[in-house]
N, C-alpha and C. Protein backbone atom coordinates (compact mmCIF):
# COMPACT_ATOMS: atom_id res chain seq x y z
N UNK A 1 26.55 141.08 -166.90
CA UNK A 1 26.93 141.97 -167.98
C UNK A 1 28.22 141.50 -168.64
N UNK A 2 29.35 140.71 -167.69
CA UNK A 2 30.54 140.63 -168.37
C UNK A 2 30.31 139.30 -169.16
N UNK A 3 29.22 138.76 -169.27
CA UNK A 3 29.26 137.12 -169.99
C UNK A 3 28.59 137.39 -171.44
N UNK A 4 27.37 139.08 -171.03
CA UNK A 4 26.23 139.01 -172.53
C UNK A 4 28.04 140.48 -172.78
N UNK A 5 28.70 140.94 -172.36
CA UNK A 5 29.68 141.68 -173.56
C UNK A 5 31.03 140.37 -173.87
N UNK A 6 31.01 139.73 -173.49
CA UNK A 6 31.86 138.35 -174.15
C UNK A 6 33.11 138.72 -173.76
N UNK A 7 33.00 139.09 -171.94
CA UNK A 7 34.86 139.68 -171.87
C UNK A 7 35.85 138.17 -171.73
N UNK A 8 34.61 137.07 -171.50
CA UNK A 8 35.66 135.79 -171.31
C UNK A 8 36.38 135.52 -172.91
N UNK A 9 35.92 135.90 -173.75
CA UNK A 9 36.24 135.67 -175.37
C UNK A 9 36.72 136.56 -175.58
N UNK A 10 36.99 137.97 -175.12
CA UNK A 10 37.82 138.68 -174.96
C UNK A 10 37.62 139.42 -176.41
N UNK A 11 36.07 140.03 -176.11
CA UNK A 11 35.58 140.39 -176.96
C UNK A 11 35.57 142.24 -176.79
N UNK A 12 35.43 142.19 -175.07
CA UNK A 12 35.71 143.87 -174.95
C UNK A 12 36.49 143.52 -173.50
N UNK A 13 36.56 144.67 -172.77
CA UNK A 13 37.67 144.52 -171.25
C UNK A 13 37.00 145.82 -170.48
N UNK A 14 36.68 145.51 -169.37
CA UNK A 14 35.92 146.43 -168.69
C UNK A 14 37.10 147.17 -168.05
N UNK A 15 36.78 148.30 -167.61
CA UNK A 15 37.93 149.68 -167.07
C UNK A 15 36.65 150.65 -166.54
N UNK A 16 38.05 151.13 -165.34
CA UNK A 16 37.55 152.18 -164.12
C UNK A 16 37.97 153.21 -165.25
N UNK A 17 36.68 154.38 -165.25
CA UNK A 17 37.11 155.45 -164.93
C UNK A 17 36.44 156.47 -165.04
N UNK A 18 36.69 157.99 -164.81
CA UNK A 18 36.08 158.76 -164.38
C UNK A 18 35.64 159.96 -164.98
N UNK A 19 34.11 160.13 -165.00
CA UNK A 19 33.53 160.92 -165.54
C UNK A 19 33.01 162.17 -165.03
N UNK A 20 33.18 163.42 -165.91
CA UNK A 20 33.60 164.73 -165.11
C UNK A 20 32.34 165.74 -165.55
N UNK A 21 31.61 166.03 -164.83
CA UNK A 21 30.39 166.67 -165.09
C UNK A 21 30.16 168.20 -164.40
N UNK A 22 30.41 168.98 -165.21
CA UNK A 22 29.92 170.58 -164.89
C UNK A 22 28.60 170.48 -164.56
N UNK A 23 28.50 171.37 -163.31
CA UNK A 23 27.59 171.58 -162.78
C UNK A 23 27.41 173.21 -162.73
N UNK A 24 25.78 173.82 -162.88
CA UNK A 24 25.91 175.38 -162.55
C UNK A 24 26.78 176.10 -164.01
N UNK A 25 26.89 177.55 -163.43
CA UNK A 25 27.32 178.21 -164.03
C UNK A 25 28.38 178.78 -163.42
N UNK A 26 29.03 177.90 -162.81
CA UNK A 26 30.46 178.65 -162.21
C UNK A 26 30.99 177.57 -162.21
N UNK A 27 31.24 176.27 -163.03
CA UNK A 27 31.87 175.53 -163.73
C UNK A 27 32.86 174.68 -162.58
N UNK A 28 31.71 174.49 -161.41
CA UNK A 28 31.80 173.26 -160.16
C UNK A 28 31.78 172.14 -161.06
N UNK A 29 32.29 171.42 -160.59
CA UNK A 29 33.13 169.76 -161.51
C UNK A 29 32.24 168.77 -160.30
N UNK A 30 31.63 168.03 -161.29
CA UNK A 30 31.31 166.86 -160.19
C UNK A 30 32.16 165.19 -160.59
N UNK A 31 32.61 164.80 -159.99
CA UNK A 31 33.51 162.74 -160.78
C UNK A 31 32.89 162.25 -160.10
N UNK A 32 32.82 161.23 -161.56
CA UNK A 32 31.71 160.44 -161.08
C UNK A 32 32.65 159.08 -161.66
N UNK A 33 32.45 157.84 -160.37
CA UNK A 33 33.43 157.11 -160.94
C UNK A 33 32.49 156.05 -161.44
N UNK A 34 33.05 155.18 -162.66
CA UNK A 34 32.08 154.20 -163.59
C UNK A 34 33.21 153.47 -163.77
N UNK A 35 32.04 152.57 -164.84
CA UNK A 35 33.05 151.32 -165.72
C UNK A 35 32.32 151.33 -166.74
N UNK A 36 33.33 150.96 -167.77
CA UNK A 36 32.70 151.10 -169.39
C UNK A 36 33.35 149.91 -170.14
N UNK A 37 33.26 149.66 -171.15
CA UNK A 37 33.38 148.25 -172.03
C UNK A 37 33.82 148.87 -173.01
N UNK A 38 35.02 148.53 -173.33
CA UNK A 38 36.09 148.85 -174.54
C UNK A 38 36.70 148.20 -175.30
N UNK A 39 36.78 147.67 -176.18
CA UNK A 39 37.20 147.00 -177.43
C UNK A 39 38.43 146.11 -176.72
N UNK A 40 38.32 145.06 -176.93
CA UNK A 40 39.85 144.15 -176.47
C UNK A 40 41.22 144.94 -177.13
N UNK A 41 41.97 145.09 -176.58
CA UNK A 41 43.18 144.92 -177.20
C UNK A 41 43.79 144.61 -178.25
N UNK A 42 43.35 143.37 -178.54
CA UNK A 42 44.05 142.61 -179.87
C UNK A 42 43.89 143.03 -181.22
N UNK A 43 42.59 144.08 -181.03
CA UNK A 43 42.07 145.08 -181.92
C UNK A 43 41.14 146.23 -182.20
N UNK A 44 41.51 146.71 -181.09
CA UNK A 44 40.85 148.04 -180.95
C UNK A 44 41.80 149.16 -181.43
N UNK A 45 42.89 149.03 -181.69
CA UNK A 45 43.68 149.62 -182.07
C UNK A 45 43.68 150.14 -183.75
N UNK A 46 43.16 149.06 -184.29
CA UNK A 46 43.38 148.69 -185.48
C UNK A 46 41.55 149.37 -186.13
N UNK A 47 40.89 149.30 -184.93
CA UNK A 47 39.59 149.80 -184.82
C UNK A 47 39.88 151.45 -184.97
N UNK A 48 40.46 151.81 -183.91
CA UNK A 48 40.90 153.35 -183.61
C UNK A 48 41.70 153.78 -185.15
N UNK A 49 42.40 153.43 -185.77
CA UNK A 49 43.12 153.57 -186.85
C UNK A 49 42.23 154.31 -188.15
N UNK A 50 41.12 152.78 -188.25
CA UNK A 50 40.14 153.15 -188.97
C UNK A 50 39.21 153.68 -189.00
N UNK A 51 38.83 154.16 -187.87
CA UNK A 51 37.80 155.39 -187.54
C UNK A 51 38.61 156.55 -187.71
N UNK A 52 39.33 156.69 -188.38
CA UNK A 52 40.17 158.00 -187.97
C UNK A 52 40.86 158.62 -187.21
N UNK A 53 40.95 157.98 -186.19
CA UNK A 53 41.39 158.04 -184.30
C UNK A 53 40.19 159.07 -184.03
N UNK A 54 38.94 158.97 -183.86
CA UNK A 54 37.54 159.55 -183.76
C UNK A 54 36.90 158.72 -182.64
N UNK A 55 36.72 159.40 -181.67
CA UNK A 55 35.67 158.35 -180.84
C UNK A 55 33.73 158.93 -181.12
N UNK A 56 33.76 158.21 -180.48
CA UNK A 56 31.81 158.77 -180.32
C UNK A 56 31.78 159.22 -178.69
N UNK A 57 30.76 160.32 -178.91
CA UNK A 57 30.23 160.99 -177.30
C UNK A 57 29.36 159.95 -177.03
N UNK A 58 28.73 159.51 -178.06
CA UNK A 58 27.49 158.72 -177.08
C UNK A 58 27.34 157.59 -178.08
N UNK A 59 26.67 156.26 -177.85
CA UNK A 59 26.48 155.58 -179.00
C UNK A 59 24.80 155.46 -179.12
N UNK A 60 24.95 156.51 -180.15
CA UNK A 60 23.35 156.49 -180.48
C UNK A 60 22.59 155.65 -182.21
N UNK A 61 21.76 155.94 -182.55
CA UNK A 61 20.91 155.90 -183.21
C UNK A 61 22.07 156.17 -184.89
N UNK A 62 22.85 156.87 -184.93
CA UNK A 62 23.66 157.36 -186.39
C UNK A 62 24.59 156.24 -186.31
N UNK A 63 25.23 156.33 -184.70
CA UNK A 63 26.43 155.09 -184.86
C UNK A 63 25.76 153.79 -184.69
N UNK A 64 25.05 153.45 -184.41
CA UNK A 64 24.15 152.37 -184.81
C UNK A 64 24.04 151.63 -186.40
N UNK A 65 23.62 152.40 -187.04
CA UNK A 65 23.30 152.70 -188.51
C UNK A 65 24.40 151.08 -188.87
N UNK A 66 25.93 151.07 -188.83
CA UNK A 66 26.12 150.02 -189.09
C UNK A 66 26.41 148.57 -188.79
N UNK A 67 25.23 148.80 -187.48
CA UNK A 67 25.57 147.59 -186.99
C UNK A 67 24.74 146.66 -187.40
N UNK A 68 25.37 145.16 -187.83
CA UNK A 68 24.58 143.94 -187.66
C UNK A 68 24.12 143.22 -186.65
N UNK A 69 22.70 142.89 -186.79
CA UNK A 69 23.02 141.99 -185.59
C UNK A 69 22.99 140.82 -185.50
N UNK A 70 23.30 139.74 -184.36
CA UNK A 70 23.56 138.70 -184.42
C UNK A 70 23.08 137.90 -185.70
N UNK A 71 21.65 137.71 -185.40
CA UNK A 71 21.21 137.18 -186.07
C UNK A 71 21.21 137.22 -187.69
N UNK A 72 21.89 138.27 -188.47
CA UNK A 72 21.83 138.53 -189.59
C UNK A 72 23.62 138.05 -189.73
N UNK A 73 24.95 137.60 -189.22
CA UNK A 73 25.65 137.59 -189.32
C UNK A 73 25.78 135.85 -189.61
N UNK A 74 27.06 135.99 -190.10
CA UNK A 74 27.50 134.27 -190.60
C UNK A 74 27.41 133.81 -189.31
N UNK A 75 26.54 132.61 -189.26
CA UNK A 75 26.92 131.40 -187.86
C UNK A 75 28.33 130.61 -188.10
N UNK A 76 29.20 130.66 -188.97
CA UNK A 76 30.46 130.07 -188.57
C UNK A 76 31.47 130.75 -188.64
N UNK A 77 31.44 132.40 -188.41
CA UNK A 77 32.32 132.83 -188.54
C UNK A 77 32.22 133.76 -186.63
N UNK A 78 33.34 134.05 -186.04
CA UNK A 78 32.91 134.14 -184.32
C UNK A 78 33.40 136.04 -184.64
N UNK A 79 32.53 136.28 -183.23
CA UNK A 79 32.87 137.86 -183.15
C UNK A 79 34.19 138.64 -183.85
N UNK A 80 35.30 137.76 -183.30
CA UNK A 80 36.35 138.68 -183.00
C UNK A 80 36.95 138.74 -184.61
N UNK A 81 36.51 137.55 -185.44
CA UNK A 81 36.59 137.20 -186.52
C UNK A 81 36.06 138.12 -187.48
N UNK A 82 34.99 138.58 -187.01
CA UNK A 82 33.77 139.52 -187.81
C UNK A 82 34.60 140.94 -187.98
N UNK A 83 35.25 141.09 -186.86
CA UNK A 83 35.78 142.40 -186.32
C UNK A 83 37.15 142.35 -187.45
N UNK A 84 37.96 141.41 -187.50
CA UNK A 84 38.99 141.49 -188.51
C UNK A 84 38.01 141.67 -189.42
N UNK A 85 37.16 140.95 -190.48
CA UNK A 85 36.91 141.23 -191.38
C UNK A 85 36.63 142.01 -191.47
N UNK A 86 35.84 143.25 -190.96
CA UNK A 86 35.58 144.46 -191.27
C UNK A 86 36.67 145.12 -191.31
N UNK A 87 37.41 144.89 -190.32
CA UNK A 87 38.90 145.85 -190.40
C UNK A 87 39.46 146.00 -191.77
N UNK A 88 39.59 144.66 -191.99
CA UNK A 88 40.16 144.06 -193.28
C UNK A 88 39.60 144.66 -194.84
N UNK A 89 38.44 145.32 -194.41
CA UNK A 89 37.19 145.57 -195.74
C UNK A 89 37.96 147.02 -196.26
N UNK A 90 37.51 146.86 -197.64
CA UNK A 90 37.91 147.79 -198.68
C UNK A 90 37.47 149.18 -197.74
N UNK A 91 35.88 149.17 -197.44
CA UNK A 91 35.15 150.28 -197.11
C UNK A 91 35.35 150.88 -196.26
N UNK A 92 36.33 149.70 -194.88
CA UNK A 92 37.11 150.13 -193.54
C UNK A 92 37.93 150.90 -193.93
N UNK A 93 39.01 150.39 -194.83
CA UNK A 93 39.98 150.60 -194.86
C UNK A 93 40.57 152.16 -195.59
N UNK A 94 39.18 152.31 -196.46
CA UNK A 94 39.20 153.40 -196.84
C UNK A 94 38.72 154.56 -196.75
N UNK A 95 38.19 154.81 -195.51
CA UNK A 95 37.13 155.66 -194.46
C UNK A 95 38.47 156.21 -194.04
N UNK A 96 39.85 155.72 -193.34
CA UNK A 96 40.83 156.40 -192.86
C UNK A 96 41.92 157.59 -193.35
């Protein structure tokens, strides 16, 4: 999993942590401990900015909607590259 999310290119960074699930109707807590894949550093920030500081509950089918995929993207331009340019885009930039 850490080679097809590109953490050696330092494309996302995997992290512990813990997910908290009501159970019943007398609001028993169950943690549940995981790992999830989160935007590198170098610009996730800049990601968070332009989303509005908005996360998603789930990544479904709506947040989908703008993704490219590989195959439809420039072959000489690399992930993290793609990721500035969008940052960089009029349409990013003006969603915030």
């Amino acid at each position: 999993m850490d080679k097809l999310e590109g953490m050696s290119r330092n494309h996302y960074k995997r992290l512990a942590m813990e997910v908290v699930k009501k159970e019943g109707n007398n609001n028993n807590v169950v943690v549940i401990k995981a790992e999830g894949y989160f935007g590198h550093k170098s610009f996730v920030g800049e990601l968070w900015k332009n989303s509005g500081e908005k996360g998603l509950c789930e990544y479904d089918g709506e947040a989908a909607k703008g993704y490219v995929k590989r195959n439809d993207r420039p072959t000489n331009i690399g992930f993290v590259d793609m990721i500035w340019l969008f940052i960089n885009s009029p349409s990013c930039s003006s969603s915030s």
